[in-house]
Protein backbone atom coordinates (compact mmCIF):
# COMPACT_ATOMS: atom_id res chain seq x y z
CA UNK A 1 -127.64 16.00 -14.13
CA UNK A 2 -124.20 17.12 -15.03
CA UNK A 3 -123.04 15.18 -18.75
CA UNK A 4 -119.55 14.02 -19.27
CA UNK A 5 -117.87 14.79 -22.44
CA UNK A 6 -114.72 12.80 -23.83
CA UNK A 7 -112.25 15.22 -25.34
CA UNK A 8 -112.97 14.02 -28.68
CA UNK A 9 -116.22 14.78 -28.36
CA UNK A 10 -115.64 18.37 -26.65
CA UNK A 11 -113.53 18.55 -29.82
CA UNK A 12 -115.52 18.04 -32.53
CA UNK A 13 -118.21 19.99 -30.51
CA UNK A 14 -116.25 22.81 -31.28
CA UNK A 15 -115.07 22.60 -34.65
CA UNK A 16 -118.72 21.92 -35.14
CA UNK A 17 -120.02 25.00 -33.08
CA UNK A 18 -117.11 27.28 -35.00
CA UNK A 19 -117.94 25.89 -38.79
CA UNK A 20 -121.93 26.68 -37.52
CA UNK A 21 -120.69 30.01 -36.42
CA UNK A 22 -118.94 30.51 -39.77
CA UNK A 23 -121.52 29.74 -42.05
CA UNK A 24 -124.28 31.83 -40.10
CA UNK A 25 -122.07 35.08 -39.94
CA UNK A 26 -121.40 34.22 -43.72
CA UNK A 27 -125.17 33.75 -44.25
CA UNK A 28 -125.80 36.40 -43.06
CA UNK A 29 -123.20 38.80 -44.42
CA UNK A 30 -124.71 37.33 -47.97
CA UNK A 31 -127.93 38.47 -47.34
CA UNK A 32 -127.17 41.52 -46.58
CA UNK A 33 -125.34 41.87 -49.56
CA UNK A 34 -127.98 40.51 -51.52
CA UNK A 35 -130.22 43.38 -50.30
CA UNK A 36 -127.86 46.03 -50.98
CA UNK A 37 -127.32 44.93 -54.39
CA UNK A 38 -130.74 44.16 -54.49
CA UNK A 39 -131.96 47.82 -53.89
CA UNK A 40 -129.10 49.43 -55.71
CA UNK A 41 -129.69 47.30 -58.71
CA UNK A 42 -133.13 47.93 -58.66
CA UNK A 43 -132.87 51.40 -57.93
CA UNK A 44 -130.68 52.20 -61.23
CA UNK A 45 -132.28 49.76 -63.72
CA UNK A 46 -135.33 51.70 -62.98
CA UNK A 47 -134.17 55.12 -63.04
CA UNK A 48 -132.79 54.07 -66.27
CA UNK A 49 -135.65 52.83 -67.91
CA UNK A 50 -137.51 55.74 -66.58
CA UNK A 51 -135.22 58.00 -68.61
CA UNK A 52 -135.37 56.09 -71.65
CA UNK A 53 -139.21 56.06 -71.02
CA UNK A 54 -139.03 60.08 -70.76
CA UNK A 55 -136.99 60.24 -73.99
CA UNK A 56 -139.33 57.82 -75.77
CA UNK A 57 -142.56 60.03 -75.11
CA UNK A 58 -140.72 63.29 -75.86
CA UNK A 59 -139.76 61.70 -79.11
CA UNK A 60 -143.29 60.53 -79.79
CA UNK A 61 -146.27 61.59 -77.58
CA UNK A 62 -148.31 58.78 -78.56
CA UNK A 63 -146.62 56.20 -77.76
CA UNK A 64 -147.97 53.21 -75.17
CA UNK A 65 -146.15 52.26 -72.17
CA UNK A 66 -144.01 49.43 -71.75
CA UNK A 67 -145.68 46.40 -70.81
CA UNK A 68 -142.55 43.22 -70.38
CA UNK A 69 -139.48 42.44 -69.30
CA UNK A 70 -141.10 42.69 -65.85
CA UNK A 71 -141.14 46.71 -66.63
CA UNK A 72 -145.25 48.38 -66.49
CA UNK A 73 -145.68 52.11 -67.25
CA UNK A 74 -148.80 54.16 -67.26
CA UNK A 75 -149.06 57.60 -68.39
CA UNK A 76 -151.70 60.23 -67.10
CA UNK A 77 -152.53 63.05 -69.53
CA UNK A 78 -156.07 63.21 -68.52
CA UNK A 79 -158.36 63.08 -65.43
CA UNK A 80 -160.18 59.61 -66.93
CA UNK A 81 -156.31 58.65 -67.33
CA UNK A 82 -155.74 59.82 -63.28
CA UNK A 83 -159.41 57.52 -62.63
CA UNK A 84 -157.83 54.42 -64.59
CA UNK A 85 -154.70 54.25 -62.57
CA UNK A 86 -154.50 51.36 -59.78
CA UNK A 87 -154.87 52.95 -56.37
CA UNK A 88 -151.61 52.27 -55.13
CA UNK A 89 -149.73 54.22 -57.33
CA UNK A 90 -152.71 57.37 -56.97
CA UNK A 91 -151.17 58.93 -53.81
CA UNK A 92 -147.18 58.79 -54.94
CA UNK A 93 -144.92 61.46 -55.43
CA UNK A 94 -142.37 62.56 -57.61
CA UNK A 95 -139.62 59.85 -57.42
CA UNK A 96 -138.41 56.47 -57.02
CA UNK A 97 -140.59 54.12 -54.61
CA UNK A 98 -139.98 50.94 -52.70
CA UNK A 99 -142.12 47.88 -52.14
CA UNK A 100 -145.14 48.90 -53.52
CA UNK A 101 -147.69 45.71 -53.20
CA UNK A 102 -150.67 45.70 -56.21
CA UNK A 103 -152.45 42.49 -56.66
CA UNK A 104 -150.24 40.57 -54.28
CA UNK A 105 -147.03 41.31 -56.45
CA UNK A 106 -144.08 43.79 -55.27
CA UNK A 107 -142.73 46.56 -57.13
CA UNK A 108 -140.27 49.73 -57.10
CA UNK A 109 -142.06 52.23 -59.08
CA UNK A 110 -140.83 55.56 -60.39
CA UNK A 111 -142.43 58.50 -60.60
CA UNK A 112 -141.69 61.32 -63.67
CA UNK A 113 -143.53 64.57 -65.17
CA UNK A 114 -142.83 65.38 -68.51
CA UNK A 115 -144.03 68.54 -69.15
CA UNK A 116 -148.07 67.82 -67.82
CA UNK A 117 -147.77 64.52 -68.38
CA UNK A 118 -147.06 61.95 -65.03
CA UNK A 119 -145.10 58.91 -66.22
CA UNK A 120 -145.14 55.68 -63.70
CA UNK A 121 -142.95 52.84 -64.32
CA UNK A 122 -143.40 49.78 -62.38
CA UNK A 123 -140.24 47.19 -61.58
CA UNK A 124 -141.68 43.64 -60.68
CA UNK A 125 -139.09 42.48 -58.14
CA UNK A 126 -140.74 38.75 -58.16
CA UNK A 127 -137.73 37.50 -60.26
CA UNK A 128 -135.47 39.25 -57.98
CA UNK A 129 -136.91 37.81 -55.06
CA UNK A 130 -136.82 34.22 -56.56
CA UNK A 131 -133.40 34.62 -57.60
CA UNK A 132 -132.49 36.05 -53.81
CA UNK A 133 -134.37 32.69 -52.94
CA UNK A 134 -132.07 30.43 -55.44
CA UNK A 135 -129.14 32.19 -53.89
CA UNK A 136 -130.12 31.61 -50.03
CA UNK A 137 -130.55 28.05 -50.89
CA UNK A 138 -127.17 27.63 -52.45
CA UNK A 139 -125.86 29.16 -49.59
CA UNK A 140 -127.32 27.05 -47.29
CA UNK A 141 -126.46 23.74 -48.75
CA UNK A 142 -123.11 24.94 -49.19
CA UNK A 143 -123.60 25.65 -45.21
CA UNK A 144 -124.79 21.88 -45.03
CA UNK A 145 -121.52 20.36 -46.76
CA UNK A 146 -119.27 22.58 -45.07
CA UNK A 147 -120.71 21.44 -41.78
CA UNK A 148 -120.47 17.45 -42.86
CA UNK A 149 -116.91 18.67 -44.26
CA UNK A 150 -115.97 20.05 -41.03
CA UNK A 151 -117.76 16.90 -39.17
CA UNK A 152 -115.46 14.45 -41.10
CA UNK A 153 -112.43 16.72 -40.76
CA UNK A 154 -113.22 17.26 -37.25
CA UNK A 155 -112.92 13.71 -36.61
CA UNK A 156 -110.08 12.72 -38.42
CA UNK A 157 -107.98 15.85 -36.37
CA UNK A 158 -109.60 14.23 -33.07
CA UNK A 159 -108.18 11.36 -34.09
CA UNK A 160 -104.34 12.96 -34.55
CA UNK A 161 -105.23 14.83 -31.65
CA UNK A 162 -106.12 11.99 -29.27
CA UNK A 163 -103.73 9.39 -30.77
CA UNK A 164 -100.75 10.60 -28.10
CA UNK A 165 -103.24 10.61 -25.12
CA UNK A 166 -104.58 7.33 -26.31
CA UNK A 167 -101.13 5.56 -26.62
CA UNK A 168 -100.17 6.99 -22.96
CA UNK A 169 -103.89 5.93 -21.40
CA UNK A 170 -103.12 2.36 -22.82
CA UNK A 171 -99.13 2.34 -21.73
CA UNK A 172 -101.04 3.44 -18.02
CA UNK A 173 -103.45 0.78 -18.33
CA UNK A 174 -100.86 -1.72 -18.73
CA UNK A 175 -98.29 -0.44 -15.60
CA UNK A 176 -97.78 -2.68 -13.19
CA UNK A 177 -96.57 -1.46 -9.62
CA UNK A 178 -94.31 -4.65 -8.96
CA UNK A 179 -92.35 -3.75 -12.21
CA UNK A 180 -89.93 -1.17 -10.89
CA UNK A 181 -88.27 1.20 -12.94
CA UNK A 182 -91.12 1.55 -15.72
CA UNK A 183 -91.30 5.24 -16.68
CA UNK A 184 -93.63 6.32 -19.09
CA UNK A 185 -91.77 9.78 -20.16
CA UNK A 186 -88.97 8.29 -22.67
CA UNK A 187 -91.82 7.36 -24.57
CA UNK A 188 -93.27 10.84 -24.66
CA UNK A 189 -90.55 13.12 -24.55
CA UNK A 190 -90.85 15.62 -27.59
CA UNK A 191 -94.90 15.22 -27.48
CA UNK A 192 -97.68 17.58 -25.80
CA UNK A 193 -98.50 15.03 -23.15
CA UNK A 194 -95.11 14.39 -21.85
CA UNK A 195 -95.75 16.74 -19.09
CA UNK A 196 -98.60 14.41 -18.47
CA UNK A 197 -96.72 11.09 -18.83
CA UNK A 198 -93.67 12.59 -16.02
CA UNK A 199 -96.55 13.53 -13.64
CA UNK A 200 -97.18 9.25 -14.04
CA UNK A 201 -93.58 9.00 -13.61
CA UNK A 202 -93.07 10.85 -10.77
CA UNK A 203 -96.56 9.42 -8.56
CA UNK A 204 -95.25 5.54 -9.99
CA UNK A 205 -92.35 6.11 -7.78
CA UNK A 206 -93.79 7.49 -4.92
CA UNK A 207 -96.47 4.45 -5.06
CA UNK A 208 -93.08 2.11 -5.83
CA UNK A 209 -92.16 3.50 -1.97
CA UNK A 210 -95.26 2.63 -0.34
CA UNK A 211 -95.44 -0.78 -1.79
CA UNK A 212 -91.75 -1.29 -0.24
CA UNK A 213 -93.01 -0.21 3.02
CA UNK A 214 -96.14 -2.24 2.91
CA UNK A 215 -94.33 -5.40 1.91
CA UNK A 216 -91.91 -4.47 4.52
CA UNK A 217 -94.19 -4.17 6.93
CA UNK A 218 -96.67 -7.12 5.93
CA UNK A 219 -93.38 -9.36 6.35
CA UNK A 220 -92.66 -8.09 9.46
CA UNK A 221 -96.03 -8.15 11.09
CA UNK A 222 -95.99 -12.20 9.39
CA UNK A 223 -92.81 -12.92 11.03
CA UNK A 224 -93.37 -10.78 14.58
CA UNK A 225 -96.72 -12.08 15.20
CA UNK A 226 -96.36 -15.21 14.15
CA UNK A 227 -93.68 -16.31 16.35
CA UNK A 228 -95.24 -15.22 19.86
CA UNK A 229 -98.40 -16.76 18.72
CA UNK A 230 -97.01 -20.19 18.07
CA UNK A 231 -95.21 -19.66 21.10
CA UNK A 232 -98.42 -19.33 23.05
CA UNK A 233 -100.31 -22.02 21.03
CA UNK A 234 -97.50 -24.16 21.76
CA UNK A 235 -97.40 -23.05 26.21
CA UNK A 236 -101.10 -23.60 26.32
CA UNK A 237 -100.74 -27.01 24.73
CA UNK A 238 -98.24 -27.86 27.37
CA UNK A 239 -100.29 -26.38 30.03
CA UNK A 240 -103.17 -28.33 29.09
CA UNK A 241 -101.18 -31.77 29.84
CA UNK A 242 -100.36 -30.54 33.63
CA UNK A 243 -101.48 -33.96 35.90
CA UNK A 244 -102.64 -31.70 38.61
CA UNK A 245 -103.97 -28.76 36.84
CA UNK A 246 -107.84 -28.18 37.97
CA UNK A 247 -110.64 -27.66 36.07
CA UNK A 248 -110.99 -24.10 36.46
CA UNK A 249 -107.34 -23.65 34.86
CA UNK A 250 -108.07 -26.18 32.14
CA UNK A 251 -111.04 -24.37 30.83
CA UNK A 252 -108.88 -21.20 31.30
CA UNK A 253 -105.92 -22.52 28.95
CA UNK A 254 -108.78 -23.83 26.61
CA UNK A 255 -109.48 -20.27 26.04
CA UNK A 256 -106.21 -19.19 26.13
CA UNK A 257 -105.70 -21.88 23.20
CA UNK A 258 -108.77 -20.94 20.96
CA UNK A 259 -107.73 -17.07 21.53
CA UNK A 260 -104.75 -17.83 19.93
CA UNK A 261 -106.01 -19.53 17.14
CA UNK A 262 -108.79 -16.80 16.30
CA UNK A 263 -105.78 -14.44 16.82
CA UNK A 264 -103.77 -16.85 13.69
CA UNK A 265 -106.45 -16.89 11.66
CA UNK A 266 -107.22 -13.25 11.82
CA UNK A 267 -103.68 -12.33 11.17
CA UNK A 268 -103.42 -14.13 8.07
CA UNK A 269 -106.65 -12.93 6.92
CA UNK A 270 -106.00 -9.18 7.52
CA UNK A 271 -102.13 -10.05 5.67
CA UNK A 272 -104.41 -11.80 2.65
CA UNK A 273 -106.23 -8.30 2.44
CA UNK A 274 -103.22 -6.11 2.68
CA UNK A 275 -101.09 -8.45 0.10
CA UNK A 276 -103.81 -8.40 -2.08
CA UNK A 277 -103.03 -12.63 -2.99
CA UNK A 278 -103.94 -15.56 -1.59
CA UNK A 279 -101.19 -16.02 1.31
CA UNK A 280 -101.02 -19.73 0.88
CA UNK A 281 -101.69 -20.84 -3.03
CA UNK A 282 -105.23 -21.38 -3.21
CA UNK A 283 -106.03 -25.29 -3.24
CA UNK A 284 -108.98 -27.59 -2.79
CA UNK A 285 -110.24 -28.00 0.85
CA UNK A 286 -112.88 -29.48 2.49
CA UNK A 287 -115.32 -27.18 4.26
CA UNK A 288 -117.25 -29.49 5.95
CA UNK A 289 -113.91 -30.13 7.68
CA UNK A 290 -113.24 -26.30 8.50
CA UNK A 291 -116.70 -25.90 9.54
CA UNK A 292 -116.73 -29.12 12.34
CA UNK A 293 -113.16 -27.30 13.63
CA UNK A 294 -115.05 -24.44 14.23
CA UNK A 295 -117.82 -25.73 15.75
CA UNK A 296 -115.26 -27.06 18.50
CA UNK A 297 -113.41 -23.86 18.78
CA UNK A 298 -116.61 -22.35 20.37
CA UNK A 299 -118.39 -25.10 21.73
CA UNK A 300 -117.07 -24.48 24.97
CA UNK A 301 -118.47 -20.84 24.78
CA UNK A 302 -122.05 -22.23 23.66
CA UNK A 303 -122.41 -24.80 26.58
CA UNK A 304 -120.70 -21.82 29.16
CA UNK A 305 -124.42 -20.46 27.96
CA UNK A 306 -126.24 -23.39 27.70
CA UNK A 307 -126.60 -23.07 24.52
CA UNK A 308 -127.88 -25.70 21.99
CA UNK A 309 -125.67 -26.56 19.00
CA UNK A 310 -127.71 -28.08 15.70
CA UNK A 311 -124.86 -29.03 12.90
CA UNK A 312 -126.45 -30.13 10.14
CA UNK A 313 -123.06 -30.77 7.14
CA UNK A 314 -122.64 -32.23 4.04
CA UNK A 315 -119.42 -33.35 2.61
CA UNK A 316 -118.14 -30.27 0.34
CA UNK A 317 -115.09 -29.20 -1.08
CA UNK A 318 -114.22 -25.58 -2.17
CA UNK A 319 -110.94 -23.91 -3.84
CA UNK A 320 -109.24 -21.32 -1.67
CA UNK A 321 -106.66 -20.41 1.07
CA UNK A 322 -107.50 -22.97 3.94
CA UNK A 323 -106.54 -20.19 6.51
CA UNK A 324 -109.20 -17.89 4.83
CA UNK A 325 -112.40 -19.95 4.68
CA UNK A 326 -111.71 -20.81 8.07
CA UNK A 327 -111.37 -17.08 8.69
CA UNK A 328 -115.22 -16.65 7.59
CA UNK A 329 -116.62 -19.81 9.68
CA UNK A 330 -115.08 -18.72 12.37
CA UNK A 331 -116.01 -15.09 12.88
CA UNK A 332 -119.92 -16.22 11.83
CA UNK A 333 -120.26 -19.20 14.36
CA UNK A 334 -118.61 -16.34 17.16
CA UNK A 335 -120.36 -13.57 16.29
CA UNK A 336 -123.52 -16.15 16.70
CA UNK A 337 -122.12 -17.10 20.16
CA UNK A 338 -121.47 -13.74 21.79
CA UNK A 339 -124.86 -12.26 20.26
CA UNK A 340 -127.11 -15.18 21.71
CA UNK A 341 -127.88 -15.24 25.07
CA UNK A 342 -130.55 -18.38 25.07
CA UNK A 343 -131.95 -20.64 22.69
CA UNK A 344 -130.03 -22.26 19.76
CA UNK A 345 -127.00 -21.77 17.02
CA UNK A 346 -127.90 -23.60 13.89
CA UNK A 347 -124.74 -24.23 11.09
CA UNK A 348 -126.34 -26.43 7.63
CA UNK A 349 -123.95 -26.78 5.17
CA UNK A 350 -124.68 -28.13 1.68
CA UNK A 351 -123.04 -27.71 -1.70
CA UNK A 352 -125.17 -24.73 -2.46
CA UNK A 353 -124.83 -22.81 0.64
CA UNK A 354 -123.27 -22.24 4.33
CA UNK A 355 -126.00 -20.98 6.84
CA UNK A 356 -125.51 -20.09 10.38
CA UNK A 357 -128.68 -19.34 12.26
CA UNK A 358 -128.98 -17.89 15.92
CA UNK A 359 -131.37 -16.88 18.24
CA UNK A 360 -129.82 -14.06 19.27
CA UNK A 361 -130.37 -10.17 19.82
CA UNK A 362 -130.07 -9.97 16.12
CA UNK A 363 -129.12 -6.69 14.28
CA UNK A 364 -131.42 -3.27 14.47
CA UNK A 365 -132.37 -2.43 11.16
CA UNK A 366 -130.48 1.32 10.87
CA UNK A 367 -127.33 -1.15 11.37
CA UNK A 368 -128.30 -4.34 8.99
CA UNK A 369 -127.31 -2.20 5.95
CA UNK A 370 -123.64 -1.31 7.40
CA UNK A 371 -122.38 -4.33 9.32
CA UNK A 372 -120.47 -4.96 6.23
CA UNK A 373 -118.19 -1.69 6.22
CA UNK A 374 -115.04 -1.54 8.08
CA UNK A 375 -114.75 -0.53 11.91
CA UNK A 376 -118.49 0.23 11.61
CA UNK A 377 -119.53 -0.57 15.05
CA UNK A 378 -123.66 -1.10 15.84
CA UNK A 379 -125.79 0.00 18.90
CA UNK A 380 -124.84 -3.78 20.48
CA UNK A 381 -121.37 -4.26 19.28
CA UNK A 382 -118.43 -4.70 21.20
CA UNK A 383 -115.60 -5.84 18.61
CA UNK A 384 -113.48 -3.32 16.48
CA UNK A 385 -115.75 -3.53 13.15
CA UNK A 386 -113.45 -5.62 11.12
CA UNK A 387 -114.76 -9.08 11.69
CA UNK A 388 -117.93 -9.10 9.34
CA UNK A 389 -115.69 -6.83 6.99
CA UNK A 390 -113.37 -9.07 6.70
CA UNK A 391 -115.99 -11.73 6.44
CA UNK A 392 -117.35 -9.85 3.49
CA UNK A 393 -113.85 -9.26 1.72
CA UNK A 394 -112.49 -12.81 1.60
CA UNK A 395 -116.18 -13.82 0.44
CA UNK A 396 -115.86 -11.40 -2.49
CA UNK A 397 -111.92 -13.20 -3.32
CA UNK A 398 -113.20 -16.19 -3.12
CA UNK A 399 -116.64 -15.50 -5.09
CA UNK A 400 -119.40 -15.92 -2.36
CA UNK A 401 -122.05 -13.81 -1.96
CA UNK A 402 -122.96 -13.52 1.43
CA UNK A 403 -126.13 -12.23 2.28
CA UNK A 404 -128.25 -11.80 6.26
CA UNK A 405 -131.90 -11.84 7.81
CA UNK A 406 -132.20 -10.14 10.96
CA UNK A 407 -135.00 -8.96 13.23
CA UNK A 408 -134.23 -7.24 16.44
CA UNK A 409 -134.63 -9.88 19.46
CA UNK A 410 -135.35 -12.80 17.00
CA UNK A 411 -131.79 -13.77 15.80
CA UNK A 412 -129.67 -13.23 12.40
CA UNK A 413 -129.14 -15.39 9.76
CA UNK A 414 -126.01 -15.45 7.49
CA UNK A 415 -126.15 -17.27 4.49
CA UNK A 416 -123.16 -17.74 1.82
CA UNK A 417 -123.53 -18.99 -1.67
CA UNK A 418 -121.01 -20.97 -3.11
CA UNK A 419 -119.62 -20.45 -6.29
CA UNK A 420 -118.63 -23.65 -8.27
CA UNK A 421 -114.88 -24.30 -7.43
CA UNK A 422 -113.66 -23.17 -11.03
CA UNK A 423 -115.36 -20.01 -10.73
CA UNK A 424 -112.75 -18.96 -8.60
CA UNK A 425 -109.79 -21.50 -8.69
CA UNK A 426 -106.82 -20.22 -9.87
């Protein structure tokens, strides 16, 4: 599982890794120092005492070794002196000696003849060690406070650090691509991230020329299509009113006419999606009134099938483009017409819900989880993939949630839920 750090983090991360870095090479540059001087010191204070210790007993033979100030001296003159001495010190030679453990204490312990007489002078190093121990302590709260030190410093730099890249993420945030001529680099000229802010500046005017295409275009397409479309609306109607024309031809110009009108609604639905706003201004309109219309539109194609039409509607009203809700009736009750082959095509509308019902092929199950993505196309589809997508697209503008049952060769079931028409009135 890869983490993702914010650059403030990644930046105190480091001044904390470097200040931990710091204080460790320190540390341990200070011990190491601390056992030099350690061994040094110890080394000459005791080869010092020893010589005042050799000058003592020349002076006066008798005399008793020293006994504190952390100093212990013994002095063998006679083989019940050699029996009396500690066992650790029995076996040492001529010189100066290092960590030398006797009853659980350490000592450096030097080693002198004067004349036949062995001196031994013992260094406790316990006070040493405890001050070595003070020291390391010191040093490692000092370690502590640098490292909160470093922390708060760490995060008031960030803050400097981050403020330019903060004010140009919140001058992005706010762009708006149908403001033209807003350039971020003025702002940021003589700072680090105007390099950053012109590389804004530069891809805001390339995306300033595709929206001038794409409302080009989407006005052309609205204009071009629209025309020839009314055009043939408008023939067919004509047609229709021929005295002599047969049956045959009738039914044929019905078609003709609801082609058309699927072919109207579709256009303005696929111009809502490409606008990105409602085409017409979103108003109150009465789906019970949409969903009767479309019932008509393919009740020719049910009874070409023999197909039985329940319509079971309530009087509702939602808020939205007219041309879009009918959009979404429309490609449900088809898609429940050209996927049933016998039986029934049930529409119930209340102020919850929409529900169309069929008993048709329905939908295999490796395709029930994609019908919903664009020009996805199932084992038993023969449309383009858009109409469900755009089913599911004006349902998400308009805050339904749409959601289906299907078993293979037992029908599908869409059902909408409404949102309350303030949810998404605008």
């Amino acid at each position: 599982m890869r983490f993702s750090w914010s650059l403030r983090t990644r930046f105190l991360l480091a001044t904390s890794v470097l200040v931990v870095v710091l204080c460790s090479a320190f540390a341990i540059a200070v011990h190491q120092f601390i056992e030099l001087l350690e061994d040094e010191m110890l080394n000459r204070t005791l080869v010092r005492q020893m010589e005042q210790f050799k000058l003592d007993i020349e002076a006066n033979p008798r005399l008793s070794p020293p006994s504190d100030g952390g100093l212990r001296g013994f002095i063998v003159r006679t083989p019940y002196d050699r029996a009396a001495l500690p066992g650790a010190l029995t076996a040492l030679s001529v010189g100066v000696h290092e960590d030398i453990m006797m009853s659980g204490r350490n000592y450096f312990v030097a080693v002198q003849d004067v004349g036949q007489t062995r001196l031994y002078l013992l260094l406790d190093t316990e006070r040493v060690d405890e001050l070595e121990g003070n020291v390391i302590a010191v040093a490692f709260l000092i370690a502590l406070v640098a490292l909160g030190l470093a922390g708060v410093m760490g995060l008031a730099l960030s803050r400097a650090v981050m403020r330019p890249v903060t004010e140009l993420a919140d001058d992005v945030a706010h762009l708006d691509p149908s403001r033209r001529n807003e350039r971020l680099k003025n702002s940021f000229a003589n700072r680090e991230v105007g390099v950053i802010a012109a590389a804004f500046d530069d891809y805001m005017e390339r995306l300033e020329r595709v929206l001038e295409r794409e409302q080009a275009f989407t006005e052309d397409a609205s204009h071009e299509l629209r025309t020839p479309l009314a055009i043939i609306a408008s023939a067919a109607e004509l047609l229709s009113e021929e005295p002599g024309l047969s049956a045959g031809g009738r039914e044929r110009i019905l078609r003709v006419r609801r082609a058309s009108a699927q072919m109207q609604s579709l256009i303005e639905a696929l111009l809502f999606l490409a606008r990105g706003e409602v085409g017409d201004r979103a108003q109150p309109c009465a789906l019970d009134q949409i969903v009767r219309e479309a019932v008509e539109l393919v009740a020719a194609g049910a009874a070409a099938k023999a197909l039985e039409l329940n319509i079971e509607v309530e009087p509702v009203t939602v808020t939205g483009a007219p041309v879009m809700v009918a959009c979404v009736v429309n490609n449900l009750l088809l898609n429940a017409v050209n996927f049933t082959q016998n039986g029934l095509i049930e529409v119930k509308l209340t102020a919850a819900e929409l529900r169309v019902r069929d008993t048709g092929i329905g939908i295999p199950p490796q395709d029930l989880s994609h019908i919903f993505e664009r020009r996805y196309r199932g084992s038993h589809s023969r449309g383009l993939g858009l109409g469900l997508y755009l089913v599911n697209r004006i349902c998400e503008r308009l805050g339904w949630t749409i959601e289906t049952q299907s078993a293979e060769g037992l029908g599908t079931t869409f059902r909408i839920r409404l949102a309350a028409p303030e949810a998404h009135g605008r």
